[in-house]
C-alpha atoms as a PDB file:
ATOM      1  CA  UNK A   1      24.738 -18.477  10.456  1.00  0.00           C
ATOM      2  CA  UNK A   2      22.923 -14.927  10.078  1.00  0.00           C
ATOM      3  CA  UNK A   3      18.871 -14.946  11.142  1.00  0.00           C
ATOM      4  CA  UNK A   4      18.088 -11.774   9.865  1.00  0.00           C
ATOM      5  CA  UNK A   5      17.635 -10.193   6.621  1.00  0.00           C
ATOM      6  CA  UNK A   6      16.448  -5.986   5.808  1.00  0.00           C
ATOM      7  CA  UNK A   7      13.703  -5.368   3.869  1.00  0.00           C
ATOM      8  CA  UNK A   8      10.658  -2.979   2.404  1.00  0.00           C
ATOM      9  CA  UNK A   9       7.198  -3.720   2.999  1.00  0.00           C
ATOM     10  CA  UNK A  10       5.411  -3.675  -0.445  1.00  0.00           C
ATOM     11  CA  UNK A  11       1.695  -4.311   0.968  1.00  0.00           C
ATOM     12  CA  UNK A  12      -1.064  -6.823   2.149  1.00  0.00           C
ATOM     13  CA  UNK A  13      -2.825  -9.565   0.396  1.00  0.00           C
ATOM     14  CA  UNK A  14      -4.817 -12.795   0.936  1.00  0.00           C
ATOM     15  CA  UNK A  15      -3.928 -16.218  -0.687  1.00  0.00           C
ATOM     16  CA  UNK A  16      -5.311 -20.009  -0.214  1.00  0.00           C
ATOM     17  CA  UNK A  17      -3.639 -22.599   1.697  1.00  0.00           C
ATOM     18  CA  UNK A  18      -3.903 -26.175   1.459  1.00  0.00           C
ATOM     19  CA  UNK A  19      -6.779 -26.410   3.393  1.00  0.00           C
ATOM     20  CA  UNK A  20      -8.442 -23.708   1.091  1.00  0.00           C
ATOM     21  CA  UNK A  21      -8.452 -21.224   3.743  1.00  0.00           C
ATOM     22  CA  UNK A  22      -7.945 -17.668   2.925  1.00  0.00           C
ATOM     23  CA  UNK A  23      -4.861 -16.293   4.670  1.00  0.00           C
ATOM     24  CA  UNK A  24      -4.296 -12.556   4.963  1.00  0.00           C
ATOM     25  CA  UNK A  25      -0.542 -12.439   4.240  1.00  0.00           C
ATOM     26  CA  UNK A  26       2.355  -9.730   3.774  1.00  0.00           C
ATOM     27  CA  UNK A  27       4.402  -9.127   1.118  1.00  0.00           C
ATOM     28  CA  UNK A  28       8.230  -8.087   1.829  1.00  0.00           C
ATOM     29  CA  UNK A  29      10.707  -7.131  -0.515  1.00  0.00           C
ATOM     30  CA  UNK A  30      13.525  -8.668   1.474  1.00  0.00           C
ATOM     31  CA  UNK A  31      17.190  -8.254   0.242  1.00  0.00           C
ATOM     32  CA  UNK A  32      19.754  -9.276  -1.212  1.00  0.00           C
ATOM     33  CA  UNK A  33      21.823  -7.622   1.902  1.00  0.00           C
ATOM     34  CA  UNK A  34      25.439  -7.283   1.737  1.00  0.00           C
ATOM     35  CA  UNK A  35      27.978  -7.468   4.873  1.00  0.00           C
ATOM     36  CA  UNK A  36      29.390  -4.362   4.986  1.00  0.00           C
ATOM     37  CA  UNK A  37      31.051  -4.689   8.348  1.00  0.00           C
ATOM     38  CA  UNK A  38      32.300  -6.813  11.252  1.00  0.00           C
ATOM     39  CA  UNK A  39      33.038  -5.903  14.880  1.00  0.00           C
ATOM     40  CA  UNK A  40      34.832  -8.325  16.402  1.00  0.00           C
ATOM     41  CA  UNK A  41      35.711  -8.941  20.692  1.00  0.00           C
ATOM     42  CA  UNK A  42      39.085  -8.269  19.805  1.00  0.00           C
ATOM     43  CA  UNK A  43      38.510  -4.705  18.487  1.00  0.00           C
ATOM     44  CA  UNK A  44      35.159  -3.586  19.342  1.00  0.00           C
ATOM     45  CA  UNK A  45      34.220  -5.948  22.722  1.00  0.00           C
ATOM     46  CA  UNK A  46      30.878  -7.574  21.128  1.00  0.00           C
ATOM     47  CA  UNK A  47      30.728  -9.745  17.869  1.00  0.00           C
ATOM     48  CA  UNK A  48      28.252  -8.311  15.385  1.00  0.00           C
ATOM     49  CA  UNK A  49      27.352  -8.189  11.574  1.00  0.00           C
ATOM     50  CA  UNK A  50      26.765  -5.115   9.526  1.00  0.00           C
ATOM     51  CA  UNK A  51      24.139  -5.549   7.141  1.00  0.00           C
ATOM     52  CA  UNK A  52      23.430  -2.987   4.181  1.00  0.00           C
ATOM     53  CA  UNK A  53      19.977  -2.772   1.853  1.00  0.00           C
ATOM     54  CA  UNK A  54      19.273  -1.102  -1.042  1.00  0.00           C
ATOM     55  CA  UNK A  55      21.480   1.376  -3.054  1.00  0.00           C
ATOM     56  CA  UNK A  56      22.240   5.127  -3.324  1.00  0.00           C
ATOM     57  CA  UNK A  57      23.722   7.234  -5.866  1.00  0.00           C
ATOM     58  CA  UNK A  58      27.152   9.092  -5.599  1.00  0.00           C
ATOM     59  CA  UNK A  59      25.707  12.047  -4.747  1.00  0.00           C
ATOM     60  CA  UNK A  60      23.626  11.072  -2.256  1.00  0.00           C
ATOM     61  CA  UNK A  61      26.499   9.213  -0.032  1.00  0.00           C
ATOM     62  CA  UNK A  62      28.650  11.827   2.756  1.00  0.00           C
ATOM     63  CA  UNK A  63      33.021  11.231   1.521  1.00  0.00           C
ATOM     64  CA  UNK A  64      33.199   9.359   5.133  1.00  0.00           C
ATOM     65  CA  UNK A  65      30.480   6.501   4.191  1.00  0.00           C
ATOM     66  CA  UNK A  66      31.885   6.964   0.645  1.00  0.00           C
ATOM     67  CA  UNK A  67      35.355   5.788   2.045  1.00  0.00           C
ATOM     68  CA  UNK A  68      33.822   3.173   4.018  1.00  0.00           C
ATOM     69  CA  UNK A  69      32.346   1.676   0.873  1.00  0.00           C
ATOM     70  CA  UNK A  70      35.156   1.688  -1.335  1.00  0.00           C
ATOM     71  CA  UNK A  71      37.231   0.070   1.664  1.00  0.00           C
ATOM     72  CA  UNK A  72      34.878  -2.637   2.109  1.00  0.00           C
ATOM     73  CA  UNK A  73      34.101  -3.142  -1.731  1.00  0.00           C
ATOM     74  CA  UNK A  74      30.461  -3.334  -1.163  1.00  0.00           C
ATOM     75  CA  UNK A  75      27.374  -1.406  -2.967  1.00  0.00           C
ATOM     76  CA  UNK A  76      26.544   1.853  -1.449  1.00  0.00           C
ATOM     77  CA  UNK A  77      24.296   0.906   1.183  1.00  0.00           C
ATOM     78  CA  UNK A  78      20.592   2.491   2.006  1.00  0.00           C
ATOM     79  CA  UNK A  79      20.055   1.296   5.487  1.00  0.00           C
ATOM     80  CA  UNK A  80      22.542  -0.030   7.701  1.00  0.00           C
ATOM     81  CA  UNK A  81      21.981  -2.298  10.639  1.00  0.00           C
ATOM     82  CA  UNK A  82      24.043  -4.367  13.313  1.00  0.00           C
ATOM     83  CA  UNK A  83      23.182  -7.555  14.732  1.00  0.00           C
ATOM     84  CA  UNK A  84      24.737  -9.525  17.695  1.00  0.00           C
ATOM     85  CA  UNK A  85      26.261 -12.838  16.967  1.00  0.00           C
ATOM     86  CA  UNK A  86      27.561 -15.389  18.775  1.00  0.00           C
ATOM     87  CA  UNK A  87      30.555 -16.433  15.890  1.00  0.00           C
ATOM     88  CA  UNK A  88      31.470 -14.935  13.038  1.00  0.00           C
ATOM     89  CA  UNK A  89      32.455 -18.289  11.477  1.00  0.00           C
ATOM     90  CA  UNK A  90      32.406 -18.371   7.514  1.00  0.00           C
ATOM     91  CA  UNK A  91      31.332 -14.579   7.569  1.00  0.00           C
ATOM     92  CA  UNK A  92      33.116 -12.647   5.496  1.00  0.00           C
ATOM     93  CA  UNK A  93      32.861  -8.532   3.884  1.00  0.00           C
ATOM     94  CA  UNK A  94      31.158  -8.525   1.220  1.00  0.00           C
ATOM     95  CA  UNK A  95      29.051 -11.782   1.188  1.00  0.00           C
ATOM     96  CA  UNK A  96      25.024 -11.681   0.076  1.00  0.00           C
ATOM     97  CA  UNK A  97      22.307 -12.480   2.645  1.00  0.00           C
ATOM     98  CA  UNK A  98      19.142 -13.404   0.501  1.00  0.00           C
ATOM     99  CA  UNK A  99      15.685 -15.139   1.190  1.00  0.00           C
ATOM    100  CA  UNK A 100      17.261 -18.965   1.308  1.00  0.00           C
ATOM    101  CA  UNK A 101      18.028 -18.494   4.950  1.00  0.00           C
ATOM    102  CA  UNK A 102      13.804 -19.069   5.556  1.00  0.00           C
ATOM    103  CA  UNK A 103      12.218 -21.389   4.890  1.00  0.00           C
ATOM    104  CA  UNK A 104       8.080 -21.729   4.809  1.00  0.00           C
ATOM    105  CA  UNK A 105       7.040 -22.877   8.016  1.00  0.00           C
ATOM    106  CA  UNK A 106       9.631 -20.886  10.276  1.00  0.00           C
ATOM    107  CA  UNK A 107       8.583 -18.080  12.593  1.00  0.00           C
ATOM    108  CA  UNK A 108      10.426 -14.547  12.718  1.00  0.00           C
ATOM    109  CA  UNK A 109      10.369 -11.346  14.455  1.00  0.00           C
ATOM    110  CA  UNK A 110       9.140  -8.293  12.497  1.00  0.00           C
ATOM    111  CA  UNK A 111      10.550  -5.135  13.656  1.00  0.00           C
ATOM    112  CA  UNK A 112       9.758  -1.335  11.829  1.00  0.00           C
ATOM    113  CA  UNK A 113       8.737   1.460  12.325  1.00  0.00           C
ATOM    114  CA  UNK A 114       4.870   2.057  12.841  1.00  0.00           C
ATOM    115  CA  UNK A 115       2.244   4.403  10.491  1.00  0.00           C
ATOM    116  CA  UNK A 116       2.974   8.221  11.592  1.00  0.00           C
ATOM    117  CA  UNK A 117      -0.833   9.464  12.463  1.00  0.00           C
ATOM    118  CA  UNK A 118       0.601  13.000  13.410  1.00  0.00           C
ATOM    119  CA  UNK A 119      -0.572  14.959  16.776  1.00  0.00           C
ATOM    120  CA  UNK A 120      -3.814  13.551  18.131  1.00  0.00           C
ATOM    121  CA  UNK A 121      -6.638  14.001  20.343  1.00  0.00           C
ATOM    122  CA  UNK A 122      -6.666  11.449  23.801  1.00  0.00           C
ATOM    123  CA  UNK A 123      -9.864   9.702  21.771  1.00  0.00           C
ATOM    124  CA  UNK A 124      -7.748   8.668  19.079  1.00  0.00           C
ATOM    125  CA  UNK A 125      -4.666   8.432  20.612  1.00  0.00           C
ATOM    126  CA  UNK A 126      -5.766   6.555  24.363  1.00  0.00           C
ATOM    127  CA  UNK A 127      -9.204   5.286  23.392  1.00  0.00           C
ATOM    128  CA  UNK A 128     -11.209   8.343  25.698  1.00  0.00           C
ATOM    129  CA  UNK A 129     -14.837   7.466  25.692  1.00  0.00           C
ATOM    130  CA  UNK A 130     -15.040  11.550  25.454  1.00  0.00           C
ATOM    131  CA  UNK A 131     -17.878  13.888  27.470  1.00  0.00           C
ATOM    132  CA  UNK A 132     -21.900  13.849  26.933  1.00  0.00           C
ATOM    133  CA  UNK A 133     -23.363  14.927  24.185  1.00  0.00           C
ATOM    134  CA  UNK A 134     -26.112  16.664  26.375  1.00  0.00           C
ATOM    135  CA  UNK A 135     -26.720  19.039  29.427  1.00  0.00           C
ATOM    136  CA  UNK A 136     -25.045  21.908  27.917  1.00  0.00           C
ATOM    137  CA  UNK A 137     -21.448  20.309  26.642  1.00  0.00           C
ATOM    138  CA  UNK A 138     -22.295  20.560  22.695  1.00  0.00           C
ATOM    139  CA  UNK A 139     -18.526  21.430  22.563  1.00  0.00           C
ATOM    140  CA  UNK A 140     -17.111  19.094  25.389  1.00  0.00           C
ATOM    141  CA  UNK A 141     -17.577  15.797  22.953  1.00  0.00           C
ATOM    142  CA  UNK A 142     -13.485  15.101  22.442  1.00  0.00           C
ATOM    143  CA  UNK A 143     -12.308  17.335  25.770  1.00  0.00           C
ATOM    144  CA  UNK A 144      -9.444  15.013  27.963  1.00  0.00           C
ATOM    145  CA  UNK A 145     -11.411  16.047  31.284  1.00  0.00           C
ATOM    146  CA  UNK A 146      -9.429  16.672  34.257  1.00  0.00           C
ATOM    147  CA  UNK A 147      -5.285  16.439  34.257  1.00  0.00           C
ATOM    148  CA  UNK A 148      -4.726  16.561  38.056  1.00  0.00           C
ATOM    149  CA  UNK A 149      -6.466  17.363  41.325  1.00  0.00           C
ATOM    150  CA  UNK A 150      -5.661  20.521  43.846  1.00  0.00           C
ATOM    151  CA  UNK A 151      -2.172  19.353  44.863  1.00  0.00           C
ATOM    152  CA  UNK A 152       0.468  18.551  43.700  1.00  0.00           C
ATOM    153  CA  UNK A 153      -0.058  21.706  41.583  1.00  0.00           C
ATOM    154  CA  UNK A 154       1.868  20.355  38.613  1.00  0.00           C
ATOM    155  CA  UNK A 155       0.970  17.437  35.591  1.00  0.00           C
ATOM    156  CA  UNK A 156       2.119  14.073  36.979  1.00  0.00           C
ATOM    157  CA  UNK A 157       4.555  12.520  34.387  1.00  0.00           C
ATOM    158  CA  UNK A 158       2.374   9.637  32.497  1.00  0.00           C
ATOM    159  CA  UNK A 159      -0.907  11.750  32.488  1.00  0.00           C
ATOM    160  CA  UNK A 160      -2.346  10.456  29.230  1.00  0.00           C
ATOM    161  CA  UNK A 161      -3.070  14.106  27.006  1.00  0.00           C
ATOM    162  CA  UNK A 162      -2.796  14.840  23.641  1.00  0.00           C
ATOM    163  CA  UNK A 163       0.032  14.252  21.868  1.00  0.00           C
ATOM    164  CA  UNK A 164       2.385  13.032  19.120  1.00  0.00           C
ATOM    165  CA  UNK A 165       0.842   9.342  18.073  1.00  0.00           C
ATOM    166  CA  UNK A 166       2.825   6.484  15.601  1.00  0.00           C
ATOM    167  CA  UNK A 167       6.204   6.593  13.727  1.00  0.00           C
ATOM    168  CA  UNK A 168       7.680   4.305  16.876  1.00  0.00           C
ATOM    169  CA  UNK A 169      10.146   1.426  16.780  1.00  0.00           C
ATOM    170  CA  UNK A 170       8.079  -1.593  17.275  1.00  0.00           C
ATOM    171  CA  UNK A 171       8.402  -5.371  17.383  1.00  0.00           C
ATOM    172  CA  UNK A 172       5.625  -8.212  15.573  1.00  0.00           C
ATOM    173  CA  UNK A 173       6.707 -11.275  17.275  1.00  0.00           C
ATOM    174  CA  UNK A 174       6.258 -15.397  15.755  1.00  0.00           C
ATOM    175  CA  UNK A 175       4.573 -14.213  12.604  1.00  0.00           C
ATOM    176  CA  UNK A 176       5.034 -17.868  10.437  1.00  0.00           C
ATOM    177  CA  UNK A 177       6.861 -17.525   7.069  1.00  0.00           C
ATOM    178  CA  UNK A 178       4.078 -19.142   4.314  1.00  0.00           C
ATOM    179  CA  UNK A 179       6.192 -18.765   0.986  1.00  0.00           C
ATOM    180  CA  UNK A 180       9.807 -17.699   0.028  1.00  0.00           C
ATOM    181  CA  UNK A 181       9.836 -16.631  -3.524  1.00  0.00           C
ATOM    182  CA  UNK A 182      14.200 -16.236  -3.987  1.00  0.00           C
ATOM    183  CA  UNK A 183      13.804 -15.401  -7.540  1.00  0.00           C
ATOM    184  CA  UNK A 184      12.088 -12.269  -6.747  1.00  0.00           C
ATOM    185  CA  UNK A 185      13.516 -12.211  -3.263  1.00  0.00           C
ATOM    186  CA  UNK A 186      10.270 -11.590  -1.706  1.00  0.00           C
ATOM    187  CA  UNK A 187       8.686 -13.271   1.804  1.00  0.00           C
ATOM    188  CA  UNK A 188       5.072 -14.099   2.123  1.00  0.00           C
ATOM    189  CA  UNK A 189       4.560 -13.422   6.349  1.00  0.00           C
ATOM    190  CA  UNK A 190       1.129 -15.036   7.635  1.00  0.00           C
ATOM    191  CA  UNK A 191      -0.763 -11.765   9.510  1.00  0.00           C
ATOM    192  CA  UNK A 192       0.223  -7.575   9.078  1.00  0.00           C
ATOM    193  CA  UNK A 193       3.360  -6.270  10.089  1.00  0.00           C
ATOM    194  CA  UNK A 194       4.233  -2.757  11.333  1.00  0.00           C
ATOM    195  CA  UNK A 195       5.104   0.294   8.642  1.00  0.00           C
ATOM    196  CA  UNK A 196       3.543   1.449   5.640  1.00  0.00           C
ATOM    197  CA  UNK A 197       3.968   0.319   2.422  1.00  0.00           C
ATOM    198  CA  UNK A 198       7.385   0.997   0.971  1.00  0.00           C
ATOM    199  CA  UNK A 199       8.931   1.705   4.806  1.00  0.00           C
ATOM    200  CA  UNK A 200      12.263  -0.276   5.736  1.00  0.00           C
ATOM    201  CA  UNK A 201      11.437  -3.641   7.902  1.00  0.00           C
ATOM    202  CA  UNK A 202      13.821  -6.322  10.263  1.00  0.00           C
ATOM    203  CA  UNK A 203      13.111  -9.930   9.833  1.00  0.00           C
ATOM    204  CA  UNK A 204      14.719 -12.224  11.873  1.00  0.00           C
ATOM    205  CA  UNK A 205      14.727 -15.714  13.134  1.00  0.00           C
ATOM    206  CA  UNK A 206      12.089 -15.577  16.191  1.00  0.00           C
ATOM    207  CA  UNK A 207      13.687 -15.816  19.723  1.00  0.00           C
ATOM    208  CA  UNK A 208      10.529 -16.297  21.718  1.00  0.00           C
ATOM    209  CA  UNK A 209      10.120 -20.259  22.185  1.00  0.00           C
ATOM    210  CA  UNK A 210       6.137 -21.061  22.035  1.00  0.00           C
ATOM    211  CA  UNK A 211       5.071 -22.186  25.806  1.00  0.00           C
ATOM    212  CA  UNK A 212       3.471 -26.141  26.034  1.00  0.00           C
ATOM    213  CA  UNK A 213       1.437 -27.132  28.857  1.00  0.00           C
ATOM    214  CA  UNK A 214       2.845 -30.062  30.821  1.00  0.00           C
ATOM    215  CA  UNK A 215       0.213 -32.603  31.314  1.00  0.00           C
ATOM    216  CA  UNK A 216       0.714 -35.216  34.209  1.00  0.00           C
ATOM    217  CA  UNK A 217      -0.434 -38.158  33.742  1.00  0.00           C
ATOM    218  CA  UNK A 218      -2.842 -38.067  36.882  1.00  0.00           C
ATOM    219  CA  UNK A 219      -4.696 -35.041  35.678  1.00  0.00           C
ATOM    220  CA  UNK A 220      -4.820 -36.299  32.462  1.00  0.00           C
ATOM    221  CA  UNK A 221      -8.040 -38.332  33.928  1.00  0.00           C
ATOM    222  CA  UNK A 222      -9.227 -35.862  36.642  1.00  0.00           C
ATOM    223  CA  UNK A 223     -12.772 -35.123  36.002  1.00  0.00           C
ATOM    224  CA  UNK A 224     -13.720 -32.153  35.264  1.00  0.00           C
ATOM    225  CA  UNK A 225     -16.355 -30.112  37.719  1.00  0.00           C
ATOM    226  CA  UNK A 226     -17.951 -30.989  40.479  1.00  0.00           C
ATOM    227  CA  UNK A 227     -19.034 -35.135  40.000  1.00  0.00           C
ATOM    228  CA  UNK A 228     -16.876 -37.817  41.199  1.00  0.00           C
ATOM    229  CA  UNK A 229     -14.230 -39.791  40.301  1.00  0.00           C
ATOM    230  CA  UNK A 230     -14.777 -42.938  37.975  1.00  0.00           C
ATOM    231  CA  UNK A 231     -15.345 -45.795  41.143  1.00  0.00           C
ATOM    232  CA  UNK A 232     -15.781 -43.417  43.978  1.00  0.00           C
ATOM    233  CA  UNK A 233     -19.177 -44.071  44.001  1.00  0.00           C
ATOM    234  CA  UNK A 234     -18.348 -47.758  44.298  1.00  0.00           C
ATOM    235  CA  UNK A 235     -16.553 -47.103  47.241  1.00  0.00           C
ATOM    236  CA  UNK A 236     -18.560 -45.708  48.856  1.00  0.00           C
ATOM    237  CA  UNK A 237     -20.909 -47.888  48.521  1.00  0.00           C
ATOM    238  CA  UNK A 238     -18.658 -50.483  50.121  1.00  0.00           C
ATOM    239  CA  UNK A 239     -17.904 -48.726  52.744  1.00  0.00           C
ATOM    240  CA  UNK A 240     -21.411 -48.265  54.500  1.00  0.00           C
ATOM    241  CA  UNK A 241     -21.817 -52.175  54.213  1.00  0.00           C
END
C-alpha cells in the first residue's frame, strides 16, 4: 500500500479540539496523485512508484514527457516524485492516490522545501550576537569578526560567514494528522510545516517509531533522592538490638 501522497501548502490556522484547546494546524492541498510510473527489480534493480501532482498545459510539457504521458495515459503531471517500495502488489499505471490513505490520528513525515530569505548577514543567518555598540565601533554592530588566525593562511571549510540562507530540502518529522477532509482533498497537520504558502510538499506515513521508557518493576518503587527505603529504618533498628 502507498504512504505518501504530493501536495501544496495553502497556509496556517488554529481550530478547537475536543478538549477545547486551540491547535495551531496546517492546511495542505494534498492530491489526487496519479501513478505515472513503475520501476521494477527486474528492469530498473529497486521497486518504486512514480507519483504525479497537479496539471500542465500542452505547451508547457517538453515532446519527451509529452510521450511519456500519452504512453502511460495519465494527466500531464506538475511534479513528479519516486518512492521506494517494498511490493508493488495491486499497483497499477494510472491509479489515484487521494487523502483516504490517512486517517486522523496517524503521524507523517513532512518534507519541502524551506522559505528562500536570500543572501544574509552571520546575525541572521548563524545567530552572531554582533560587536559593541561603543568604544569607537558605531559601524562594527553586524561585522562576522575574525575568519581565521595567522596560519593556515587560508578560510577553513565550515567557517560560518555570510551567505546564501533558506530554499533547502528539509524534513518535519511525526507531525499528527487532526482532520482529513476527502471531499476537498485537503489534510489538517497538528504544528507548521516547511515552505511557503502555495510551495509543493511530501507527506508520508512517519518512519520514526516514538521511544518508551522501560520501567522495571524494582525501580518502579525506588525512592527518589537521598531518604531511605520504605523499612530500612526498621532494620536498622533491629540490628543494633
Amino acid at each position: 500500500m502507498i504512504g505518501a501522497i504530493l501536495g501544496q501548502k495553502l497556509g496556517m490556522t488554529r481550530i478547537f479540539n475536543n478538549n477545547n484547546r486551540v491547535v495551531s494546524v496546517s492546511l495542505v492541498k494534498a492530491g489526487p496523485c496519479y501513478i505515472t510510473g513503475l520501476r521494477t527489480a527486474e528492469k530498473d534493480g529497486y521497486t518504486a512508484v512514480r507519483l504525479g501532482y497537479g496539471e500542465l498545459k500542452e505547451n508547457r510539457v517538453s515532446k519527451p514527457l509529452e510521450g511519456y504521458f500519452k504512453k502511460n495515459n495519465v494527466p500531464r503531471a506538475r511534479w513528479m516524485k519516486e518512492f521506494r517500495m517494498d511490493k508493488l502488489d495491486g499497483v497499477v499505471v494510472g491509479q489515484a492516490v487521494k487523502t483516504d490513505i490517512f486517517a486522523p490520528g496517524e503521524y507523517v513525515d513532512v518534507s519541502g522545501y524551506t522559505k528562500g530569505k536570500g543572501f544574509q548577514g552571520v546575525v541572521k543567518r548563524h545567530n552572531f550576537r554582533g560587536g559593541p555598540r561603543t568604544h569607537g565601533q558605531s559601524d562594527r554592530l553586524r561585522a562576522p569578526g575574525a575568519i581565521g588566525a595567522q596560519r593556515p593562511q587560508r578560510v577553513l571549510k565550515g567557517t560560518r560567514m555570510a551567505g546564501h540562507m533558506g530554499n533547502e530540502w528539509t524534513t518535519i518529522m511525526r507531525l499528527e494528522v487532526v482532520k482529513v477532509l476527502p471531499e476537498n482533498d485537503i489534510l489538517v497537520l497538528k504544528g507548521s510545516i516547511p515552505g511557503p504558502d502555495g510551495g509543493f510538499i511530501v507527506v508520508q506515513k512517519t518512519h520514526k517509531k516514538r521511544r518508551q521508557k522501560v520501567i522495571i518493576e524494582a525501580e518502579r518503587h525506588k525512592p527518589k533522592g537521598k531518604g531511605k527505603a520504605p523499612g530500612e529504618f526498621e532494620k536498622q533498628k533491629q540490628k543494633k538490638k
